[in-house]
Protein backbone atom coordinates (compact mmCIF):
# COMPACT_ATOMS: atom_id res chain seq x y z
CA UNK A 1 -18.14 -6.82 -85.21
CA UNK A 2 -17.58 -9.89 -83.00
CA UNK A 3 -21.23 -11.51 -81.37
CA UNK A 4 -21.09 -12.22 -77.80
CA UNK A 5 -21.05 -15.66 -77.79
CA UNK A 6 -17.75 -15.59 -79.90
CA UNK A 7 -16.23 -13.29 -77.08
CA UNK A 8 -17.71 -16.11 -74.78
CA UNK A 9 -16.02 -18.91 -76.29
CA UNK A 10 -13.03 -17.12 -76.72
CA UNK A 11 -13.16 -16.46 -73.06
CA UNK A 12 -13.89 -19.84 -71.93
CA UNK A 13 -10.45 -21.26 -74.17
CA UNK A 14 -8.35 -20.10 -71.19
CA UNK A 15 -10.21 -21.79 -68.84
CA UNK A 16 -9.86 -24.93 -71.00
CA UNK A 17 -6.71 -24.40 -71.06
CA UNK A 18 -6.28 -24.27 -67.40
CA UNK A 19 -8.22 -27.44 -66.40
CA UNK A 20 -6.78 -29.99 -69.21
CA UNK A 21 -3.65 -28.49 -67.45
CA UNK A 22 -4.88 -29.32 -63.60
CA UNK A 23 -6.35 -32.72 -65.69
CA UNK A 24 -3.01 -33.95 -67.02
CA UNK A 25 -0.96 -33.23 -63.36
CA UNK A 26 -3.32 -35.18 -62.03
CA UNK A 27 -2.94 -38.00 -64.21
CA UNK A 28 1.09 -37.95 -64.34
CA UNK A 29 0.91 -38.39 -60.73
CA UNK A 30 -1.37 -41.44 -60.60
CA UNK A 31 -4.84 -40.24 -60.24
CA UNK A 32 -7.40 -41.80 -61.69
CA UNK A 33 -10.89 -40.41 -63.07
CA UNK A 34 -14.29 -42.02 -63.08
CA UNK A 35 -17.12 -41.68 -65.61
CA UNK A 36 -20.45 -41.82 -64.18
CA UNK A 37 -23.59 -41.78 -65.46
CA UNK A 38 -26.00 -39.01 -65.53
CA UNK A 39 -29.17 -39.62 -63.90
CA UNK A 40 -31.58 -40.78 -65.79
CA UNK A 41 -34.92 -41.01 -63.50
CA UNK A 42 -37.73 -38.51 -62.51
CA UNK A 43 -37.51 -36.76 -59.49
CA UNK A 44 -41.20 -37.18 -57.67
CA UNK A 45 -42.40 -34.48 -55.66
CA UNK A 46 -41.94 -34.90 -51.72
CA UNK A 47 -45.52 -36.36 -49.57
CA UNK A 48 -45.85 -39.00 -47.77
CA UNK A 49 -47.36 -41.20 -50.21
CA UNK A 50 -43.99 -41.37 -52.52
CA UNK A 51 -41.99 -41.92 -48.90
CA UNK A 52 -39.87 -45.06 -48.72
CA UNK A 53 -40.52 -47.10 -44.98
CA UNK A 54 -37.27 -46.09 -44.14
CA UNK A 55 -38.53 -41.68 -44.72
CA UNK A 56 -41.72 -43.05 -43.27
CA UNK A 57 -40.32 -44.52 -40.51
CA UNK A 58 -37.90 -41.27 -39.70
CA UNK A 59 -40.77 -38.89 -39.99
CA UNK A 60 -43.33 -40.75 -37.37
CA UNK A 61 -39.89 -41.25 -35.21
CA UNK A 62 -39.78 -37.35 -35.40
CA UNK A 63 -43.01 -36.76 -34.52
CA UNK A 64 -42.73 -38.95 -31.47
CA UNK A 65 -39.95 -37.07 -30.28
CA UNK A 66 -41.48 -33.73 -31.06
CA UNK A 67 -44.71 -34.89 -29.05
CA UNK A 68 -42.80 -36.18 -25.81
CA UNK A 69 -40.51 -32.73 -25.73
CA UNK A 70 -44.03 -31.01 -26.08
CA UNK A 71 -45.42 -33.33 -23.23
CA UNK A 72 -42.41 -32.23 -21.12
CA UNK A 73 -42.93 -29.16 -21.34
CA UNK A 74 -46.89 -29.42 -21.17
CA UNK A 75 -45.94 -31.33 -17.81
CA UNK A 76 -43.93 -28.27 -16.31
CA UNK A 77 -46.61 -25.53 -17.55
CA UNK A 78 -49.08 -27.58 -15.21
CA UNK A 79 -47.25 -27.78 -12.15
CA UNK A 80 -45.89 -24.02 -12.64
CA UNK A 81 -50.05 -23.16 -13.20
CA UNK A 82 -50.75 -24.52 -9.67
CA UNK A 83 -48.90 -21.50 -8.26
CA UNK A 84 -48.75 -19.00 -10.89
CA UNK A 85 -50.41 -16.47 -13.78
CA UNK A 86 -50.07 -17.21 -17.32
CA UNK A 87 -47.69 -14.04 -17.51
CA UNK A 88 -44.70 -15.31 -14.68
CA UNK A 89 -45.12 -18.79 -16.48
CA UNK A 90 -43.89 -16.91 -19.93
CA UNK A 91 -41.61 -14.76 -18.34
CA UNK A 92 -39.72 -18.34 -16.58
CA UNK A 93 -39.74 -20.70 -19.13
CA UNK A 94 -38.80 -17.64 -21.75
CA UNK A 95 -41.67 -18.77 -24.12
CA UNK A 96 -44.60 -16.35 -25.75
CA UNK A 97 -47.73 -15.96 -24.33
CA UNK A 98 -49.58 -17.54 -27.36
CA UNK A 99 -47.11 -20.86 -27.20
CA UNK A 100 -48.18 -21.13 -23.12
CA UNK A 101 -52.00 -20.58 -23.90
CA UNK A 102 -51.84 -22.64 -26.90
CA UNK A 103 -50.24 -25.77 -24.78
CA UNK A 104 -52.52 -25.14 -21.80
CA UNK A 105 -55.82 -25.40 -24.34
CA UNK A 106 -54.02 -28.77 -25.41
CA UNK A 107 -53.53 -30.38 -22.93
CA UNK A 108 -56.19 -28.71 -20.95
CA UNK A 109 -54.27 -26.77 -17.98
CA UNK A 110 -55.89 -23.87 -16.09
CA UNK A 111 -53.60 -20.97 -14.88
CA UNK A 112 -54.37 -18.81 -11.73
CA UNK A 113 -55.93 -15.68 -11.44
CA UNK A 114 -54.53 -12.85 -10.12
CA UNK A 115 -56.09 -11.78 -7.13
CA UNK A 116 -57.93 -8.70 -8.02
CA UNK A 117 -57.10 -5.72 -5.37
CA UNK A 118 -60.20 -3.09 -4.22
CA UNK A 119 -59.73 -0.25 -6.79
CA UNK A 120 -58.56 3.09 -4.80
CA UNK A 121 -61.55 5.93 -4.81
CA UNK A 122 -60.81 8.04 -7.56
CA UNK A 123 -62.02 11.65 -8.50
CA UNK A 124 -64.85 11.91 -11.13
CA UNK A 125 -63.78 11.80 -14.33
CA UNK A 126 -63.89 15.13 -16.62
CA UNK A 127 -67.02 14.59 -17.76
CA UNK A 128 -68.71 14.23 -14.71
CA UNK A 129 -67.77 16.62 -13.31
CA UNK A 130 -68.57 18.69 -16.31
CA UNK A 131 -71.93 16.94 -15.87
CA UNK A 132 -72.73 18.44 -12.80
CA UNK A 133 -71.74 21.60 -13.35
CA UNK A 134 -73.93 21.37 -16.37
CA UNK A 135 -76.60 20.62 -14.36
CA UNK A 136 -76.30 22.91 -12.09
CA UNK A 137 -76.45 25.77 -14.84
CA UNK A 138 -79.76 23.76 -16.24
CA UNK A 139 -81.45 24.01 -12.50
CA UNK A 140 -80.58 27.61 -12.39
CA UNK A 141 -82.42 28.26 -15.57
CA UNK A 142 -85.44 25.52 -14.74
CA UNK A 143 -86.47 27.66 -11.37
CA UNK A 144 -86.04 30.76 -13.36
CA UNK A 145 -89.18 28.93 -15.74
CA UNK A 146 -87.46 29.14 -19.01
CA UNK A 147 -87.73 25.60 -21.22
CA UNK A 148 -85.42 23.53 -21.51
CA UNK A 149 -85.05 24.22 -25.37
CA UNK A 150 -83.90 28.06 -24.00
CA UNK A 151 -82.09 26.93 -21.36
CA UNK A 152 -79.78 24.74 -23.63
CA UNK A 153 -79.27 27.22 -26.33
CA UNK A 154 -78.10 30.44 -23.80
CA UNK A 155 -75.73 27.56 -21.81
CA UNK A 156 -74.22 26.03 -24.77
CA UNK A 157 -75.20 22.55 -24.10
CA UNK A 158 -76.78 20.85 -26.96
CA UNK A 159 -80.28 19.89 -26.62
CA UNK A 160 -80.11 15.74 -26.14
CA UNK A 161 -77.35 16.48 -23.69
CA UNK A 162 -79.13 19.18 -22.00
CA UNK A 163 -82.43 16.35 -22.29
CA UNK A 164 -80.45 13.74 -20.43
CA UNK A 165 -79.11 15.76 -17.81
CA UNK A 166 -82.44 16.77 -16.40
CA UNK A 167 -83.66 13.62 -16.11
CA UNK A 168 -80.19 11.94 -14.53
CA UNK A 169 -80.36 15.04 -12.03
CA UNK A 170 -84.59 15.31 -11.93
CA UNK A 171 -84.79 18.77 -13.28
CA UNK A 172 -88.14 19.44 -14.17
CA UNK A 173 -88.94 22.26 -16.96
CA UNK A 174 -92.19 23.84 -17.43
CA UNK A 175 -93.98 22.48 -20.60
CA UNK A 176 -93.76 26.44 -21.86
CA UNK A 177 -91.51 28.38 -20.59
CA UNK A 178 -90.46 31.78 -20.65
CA UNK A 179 -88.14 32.31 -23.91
CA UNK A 180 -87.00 36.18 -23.69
């Protein structure tokens, strides 16, 4: 039986083979190699207290440049704000709401507010209507002097809801009413 790294080495001779081949052309026809040295130092981790004044130097000239773009753009959100919602600011300069907002906090810009238009009458919702209807059934039974306990059981309200419909609608029920 033959281990693995035999088959390995036996499988790395023709690629030897190959490369001191490649090596000697390259010689015959006047090339040249250089040994180097490996490196022999530490690498230190990357902060700004093992920077050189030349990294130092790059990264506040970065941050500069990244500060006047932002500025630039800070400038154009404010005059666009003078005339429009936060929304058609977005949707022209193609940026995300939270970028906009989070520019205008910065640099302090307000936005305009939509004028707000008179909402159209609508129709009661459901339960409103359901409400009154409700309430209607309740009055029917108060002037027929049942209580309200009787009157919510045989109209299928439930007894809070039946409660807090006579007094919205000021449906009084005798203290004792008639239960049969």
């Amino acid at each position: 039986m033959i281990s693995l790294e035999l088959l390995t080495i036996q499988h790395k001779d023709t690629e030897r083979a190959w490369l001191s081949a490649n090596v000697d052309q390259f010689l015959s026809a006047g090339g040249e190699v250089d040994v180097v040295s490996g490196f022999t130092g530490r690498v230190a981790p990357y902060n700004h207290f093992t920077d050189t004044k030349a990294q130092a130097q790059e990264r506040f000239n970065n941050a500069v440049k990244a500060h006047g773009e932002q500025a630039e753009v800070a400038a154009k959100i404010r005059q666009l704000a003078k005339t429009k919602t936060c929304r058609e600011i977005c949707l022209e300069l193609g940026m995300t709401r939270g970028a906009v907002r989070h520019l205008a906090h910065q640099y302090r810009i307000s936005f305009q507010v939509r004028a707000t238009m008179p909402k159209p009458e609508r129709e009661p919702t459901p339960s409103k209507r359901r409400d009154a209807q409700d309430a209607k059934l309740l009055r029917t039974y108060a002037e027929l002097g049942t209580s309200l306990n009787h009157a919510a059981e045989h109209s299928g309200i439930g007894r809070k809801r039946a409660t807090r419909l006579a007094e919205q609608h000021n449906i009084s029920f005798p203290p004792y009413g008639y239960t049969g």
